[in-house]
C-alpha atoms as a PDB file:
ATOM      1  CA  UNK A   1       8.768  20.577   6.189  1.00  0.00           C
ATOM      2  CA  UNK A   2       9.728  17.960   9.167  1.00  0.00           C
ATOM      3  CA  UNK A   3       9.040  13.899   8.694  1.00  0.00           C
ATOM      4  CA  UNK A   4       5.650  14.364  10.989  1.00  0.00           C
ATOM      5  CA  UNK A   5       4.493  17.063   8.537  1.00  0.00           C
ATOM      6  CA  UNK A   6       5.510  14.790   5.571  1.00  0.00           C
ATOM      7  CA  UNK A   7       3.892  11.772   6.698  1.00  0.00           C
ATOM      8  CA  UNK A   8       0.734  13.782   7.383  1.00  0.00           C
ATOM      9  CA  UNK A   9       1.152  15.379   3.843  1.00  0.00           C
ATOM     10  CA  UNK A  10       1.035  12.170   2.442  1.00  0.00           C
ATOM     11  CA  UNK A  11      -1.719  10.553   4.274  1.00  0.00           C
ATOM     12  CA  UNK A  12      -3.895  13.648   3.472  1.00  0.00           C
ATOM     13  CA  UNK A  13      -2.720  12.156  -0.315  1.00  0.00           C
ATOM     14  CA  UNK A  14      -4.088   8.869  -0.029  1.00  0.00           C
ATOM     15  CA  UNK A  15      -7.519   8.896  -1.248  1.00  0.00           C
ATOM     16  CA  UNK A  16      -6.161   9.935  -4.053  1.00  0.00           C
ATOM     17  CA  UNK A  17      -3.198   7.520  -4.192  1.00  0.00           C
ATOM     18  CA  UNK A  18      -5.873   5.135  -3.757  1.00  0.00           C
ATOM     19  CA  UNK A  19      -7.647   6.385  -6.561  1.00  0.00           C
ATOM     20  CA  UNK A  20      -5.076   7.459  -9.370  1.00  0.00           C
ATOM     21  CA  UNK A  21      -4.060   3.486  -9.015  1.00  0.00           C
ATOM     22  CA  UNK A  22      -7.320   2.152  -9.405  1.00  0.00           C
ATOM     23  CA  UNK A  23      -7.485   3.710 -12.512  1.00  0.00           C
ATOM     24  CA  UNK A  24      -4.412   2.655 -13.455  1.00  0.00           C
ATOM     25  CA  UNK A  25      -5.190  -0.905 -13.071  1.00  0.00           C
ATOM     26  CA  UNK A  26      -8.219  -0.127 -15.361  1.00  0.00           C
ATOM     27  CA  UNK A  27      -5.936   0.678 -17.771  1.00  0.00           C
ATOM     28  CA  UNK A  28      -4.034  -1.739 -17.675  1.00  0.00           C
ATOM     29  CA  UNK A  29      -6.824  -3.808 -17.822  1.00  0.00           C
ATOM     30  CA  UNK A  30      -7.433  -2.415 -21.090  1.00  0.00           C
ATOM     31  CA  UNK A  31      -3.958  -2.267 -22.591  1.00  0.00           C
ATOM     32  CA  UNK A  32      -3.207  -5.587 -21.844  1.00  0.00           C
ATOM     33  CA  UNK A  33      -6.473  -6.503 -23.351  1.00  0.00           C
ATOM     34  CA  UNK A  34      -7.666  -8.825 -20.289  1.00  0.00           C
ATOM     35  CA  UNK A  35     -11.289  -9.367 -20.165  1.00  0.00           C
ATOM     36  CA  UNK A  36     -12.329  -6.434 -18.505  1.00  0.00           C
ATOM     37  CA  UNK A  37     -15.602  -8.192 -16.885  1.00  0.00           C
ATOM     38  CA  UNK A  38     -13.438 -10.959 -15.740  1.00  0.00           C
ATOM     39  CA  UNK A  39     -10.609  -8.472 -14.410  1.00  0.00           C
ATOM     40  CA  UNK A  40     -12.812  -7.227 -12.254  1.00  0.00           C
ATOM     41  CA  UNK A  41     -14.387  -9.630 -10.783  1.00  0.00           C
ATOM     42  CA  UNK A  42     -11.163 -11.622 -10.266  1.00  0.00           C
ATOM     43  CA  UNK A  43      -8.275  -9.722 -11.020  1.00  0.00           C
ATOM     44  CA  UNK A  44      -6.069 -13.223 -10.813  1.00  0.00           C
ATOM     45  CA  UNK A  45      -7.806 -13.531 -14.386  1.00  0.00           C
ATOM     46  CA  UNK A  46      -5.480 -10.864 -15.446  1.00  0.00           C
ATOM     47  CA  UNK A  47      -2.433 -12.463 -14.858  1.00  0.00           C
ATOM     48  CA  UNK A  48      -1.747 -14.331 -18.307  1.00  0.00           C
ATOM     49  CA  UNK A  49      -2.425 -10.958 -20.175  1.00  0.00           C
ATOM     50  CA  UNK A  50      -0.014  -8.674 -17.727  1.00  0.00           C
ATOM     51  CA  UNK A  51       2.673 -11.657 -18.309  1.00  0.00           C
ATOM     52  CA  UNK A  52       2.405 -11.761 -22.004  1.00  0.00           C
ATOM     53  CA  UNK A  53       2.662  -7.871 -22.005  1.00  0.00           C
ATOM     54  CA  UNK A  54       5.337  -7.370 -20.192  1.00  0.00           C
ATOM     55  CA  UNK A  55       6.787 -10.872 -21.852  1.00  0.00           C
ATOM     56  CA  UNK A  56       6.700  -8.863 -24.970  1.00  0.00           C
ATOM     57  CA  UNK A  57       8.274  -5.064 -24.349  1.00  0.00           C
ATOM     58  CA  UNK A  58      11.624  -4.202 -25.769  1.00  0.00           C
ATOM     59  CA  UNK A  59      13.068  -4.186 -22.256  1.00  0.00           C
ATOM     60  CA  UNK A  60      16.273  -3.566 -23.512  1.00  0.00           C
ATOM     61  CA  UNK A  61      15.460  -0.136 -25.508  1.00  0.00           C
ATOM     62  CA  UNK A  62      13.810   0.505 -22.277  1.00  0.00           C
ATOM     63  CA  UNK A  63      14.773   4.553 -21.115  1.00  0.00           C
ATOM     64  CA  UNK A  64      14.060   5.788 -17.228  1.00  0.00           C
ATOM     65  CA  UNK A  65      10.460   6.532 -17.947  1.00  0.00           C
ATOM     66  CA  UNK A  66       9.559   3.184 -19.662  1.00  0.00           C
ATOM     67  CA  UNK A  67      10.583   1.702 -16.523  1.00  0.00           C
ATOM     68  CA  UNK A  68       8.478   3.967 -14.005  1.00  0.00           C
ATOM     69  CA  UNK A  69       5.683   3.453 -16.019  1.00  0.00           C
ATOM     70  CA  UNK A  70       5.525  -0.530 -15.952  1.00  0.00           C
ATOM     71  CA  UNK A  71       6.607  -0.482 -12.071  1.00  0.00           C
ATOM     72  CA  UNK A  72       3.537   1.900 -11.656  1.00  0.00           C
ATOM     73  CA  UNK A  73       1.472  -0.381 -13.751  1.00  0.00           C
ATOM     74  CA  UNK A  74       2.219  -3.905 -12.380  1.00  0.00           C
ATOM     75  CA  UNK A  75       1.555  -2.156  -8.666  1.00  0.00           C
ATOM     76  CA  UNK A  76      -1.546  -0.952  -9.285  1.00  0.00           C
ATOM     77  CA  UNK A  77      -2.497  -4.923 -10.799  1.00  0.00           C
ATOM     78  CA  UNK A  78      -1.015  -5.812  -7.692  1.00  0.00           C
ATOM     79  CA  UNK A  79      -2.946  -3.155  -4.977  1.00  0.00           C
ATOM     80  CA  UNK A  80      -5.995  -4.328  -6.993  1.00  0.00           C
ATOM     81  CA  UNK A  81      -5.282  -7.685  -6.780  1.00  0.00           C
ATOM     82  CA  UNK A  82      -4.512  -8.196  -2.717  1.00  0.00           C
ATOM     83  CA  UNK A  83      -7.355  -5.515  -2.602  1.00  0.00           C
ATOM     84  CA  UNK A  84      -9.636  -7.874  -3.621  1.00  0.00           C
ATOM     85  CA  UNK A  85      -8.251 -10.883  -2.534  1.00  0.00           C
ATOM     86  CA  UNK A  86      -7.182  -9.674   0.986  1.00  0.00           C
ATOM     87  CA  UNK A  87      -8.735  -6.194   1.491  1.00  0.00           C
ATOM     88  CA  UNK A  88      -5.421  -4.360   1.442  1.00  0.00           C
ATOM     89  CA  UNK A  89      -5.541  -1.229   1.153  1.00  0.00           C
ATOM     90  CA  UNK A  90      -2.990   1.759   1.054  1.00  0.00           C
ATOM     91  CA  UNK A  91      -1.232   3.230   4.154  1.00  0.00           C
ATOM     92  CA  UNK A  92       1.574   6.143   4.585  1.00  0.00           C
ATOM     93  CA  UNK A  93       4.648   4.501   6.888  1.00  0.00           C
ATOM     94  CA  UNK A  94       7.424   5.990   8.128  1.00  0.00           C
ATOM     95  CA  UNK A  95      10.803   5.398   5.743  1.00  0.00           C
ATOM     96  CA  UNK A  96      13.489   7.521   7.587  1.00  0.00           C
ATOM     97  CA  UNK A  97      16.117   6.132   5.160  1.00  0.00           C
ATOM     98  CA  UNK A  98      13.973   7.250   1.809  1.00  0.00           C
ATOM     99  CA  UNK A  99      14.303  10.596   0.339  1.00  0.00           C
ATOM    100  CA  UNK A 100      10.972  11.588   1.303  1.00  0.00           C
ATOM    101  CA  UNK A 101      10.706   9.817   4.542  1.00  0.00           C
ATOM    102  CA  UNK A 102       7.866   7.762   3.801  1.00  0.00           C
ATOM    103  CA  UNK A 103       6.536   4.892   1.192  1.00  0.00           C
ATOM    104  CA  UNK A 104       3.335   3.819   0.624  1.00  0.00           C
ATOM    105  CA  UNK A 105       2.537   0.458   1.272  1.00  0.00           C
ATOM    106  CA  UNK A 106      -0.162  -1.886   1.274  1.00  0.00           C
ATOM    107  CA  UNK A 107      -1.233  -3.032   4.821  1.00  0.00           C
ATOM    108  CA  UNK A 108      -3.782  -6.292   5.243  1.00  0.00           C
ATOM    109  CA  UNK A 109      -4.352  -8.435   8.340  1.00  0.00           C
ATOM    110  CA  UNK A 110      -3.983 -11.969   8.132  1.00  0.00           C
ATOM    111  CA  UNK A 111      -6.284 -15.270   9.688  1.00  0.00           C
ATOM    112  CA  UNK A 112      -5.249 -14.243  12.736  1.00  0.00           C
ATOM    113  CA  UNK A 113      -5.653 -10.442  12.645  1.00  0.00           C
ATOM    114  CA  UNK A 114      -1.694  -9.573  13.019  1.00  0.00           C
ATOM    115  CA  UNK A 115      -1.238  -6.787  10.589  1.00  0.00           C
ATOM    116  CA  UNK A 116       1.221  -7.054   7.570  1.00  0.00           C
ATOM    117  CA  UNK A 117       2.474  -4.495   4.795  1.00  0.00           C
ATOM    118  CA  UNK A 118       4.437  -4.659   2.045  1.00  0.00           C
ATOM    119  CA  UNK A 119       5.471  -2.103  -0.574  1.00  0.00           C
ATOM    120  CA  UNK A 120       4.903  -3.394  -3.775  1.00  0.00           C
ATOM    121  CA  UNK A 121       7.194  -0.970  -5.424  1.00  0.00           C
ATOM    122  CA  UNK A 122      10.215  -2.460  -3.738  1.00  0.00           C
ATOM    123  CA  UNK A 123       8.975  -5.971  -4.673  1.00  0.00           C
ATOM    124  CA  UNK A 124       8.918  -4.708  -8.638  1.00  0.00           C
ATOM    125  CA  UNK A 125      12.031  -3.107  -8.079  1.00  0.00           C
ATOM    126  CA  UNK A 126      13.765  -6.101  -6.800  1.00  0.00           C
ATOM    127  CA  UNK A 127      12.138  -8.120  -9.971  1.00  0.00           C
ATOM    128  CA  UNK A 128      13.293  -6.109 -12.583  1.00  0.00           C
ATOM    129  CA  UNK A 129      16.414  -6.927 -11.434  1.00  0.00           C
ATOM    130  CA  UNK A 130      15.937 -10.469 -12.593  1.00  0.00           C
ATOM    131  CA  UNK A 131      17.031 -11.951 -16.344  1.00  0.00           C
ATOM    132  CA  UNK A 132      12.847 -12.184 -17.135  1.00  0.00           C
ATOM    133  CA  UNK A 133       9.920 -10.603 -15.362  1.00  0.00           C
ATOM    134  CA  UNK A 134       7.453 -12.625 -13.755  1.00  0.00           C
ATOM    135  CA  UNK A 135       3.954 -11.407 -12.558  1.00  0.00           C
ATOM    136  CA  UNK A 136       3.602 -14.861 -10.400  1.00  0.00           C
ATOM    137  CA  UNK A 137       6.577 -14.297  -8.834  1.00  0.00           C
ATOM    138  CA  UNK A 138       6.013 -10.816  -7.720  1.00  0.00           C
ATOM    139  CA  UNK A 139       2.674 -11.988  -6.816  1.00  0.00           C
ATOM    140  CA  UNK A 140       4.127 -14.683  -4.266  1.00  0.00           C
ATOM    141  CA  UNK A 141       6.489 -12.440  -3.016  1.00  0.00           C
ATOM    142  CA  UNK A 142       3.630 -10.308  -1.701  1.00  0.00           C
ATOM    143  CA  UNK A 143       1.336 -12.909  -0.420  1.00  0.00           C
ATOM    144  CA  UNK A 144       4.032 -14.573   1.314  1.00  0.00           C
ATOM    145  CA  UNK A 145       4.722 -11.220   3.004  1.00  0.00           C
ATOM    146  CA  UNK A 146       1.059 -10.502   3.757  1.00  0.00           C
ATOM    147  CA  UNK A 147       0.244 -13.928   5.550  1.00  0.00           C
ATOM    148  CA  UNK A 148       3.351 -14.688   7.231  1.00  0.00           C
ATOM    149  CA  UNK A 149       4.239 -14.101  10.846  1.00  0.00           C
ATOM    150  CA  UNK A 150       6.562 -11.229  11.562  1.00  0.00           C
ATOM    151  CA  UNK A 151       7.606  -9.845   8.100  1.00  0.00           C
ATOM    152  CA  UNK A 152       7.276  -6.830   6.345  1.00  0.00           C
ATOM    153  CA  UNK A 153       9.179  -5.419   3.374  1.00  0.00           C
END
């Protein structure tokens, strides 16, 4: 299969993408133990619960899968969250340097209409490289990234 049919692949994916996270955040919602009224309305009411989750996991007994499965699960709070907050919503782009040749991101426009994305799973990635995982940060990381001028992760 060439990058074109790839990239097409994967877009023909996203309403599902879309989907399977939304879900996710649901249950997250749920595991965490957030208010589930509240998380959706505001998801930004989640935060404190997702923190004091995460705050608590054995991170160090952590094995591969542990790890995929709370960077799938603090994306889809964070799709959710700039969803709501900033209508983001999922795209396919072009990743020549990836194994697959493309990551999803999430795209919004800011005030002025320029066009943004960021992938959030680069943005966990580069967090759980830190001494403690925090939601905030990872939260300011992408906001920053969707409202400034010229920048894109």
């Amino acid at each position: 299969m060439t990058d074109p049919e790839r990239i097409d692949a994967a877009r023909e994916t996203l309403p599902a993408w879309t989907t399977d996270h939304r879900d996710n955040y649901d249950a997250v919602v749920d595991v965490t133990k957030a208010p589930f009224g509240d998380a959706e309305r505001d998801p930004i009411t989640v935060i404190p619960y997702l923190q004091r989750y995460v705050d608590q996991m054995p991170l160090a007994e952590f094995e591969e899968s542990d790890w995929v499965t709370l960077q799938n699960d603090i994306v889809s709070f964070l799709a959710r969250l700039e969803a709501v907050q900033r209508h983001a919503t999922w795209q396919v782009r072009e990743a020549p340097n990836t194994p697959r040749g493309y990551r999803y991101v999430l795209v919004a426009a800011d005030a002025s209409d320029t066009v943004h994305f960021v992938d959030p799973y680069e943005v966990v990635a580069i967090e759980f490289q830190q001494p403690e995982i925090d939601v905030v940060r990872m939260i300011a990381t992408i906001e920053e990234t969707l409202a400034a001028p010229d920048t894109a992760w």
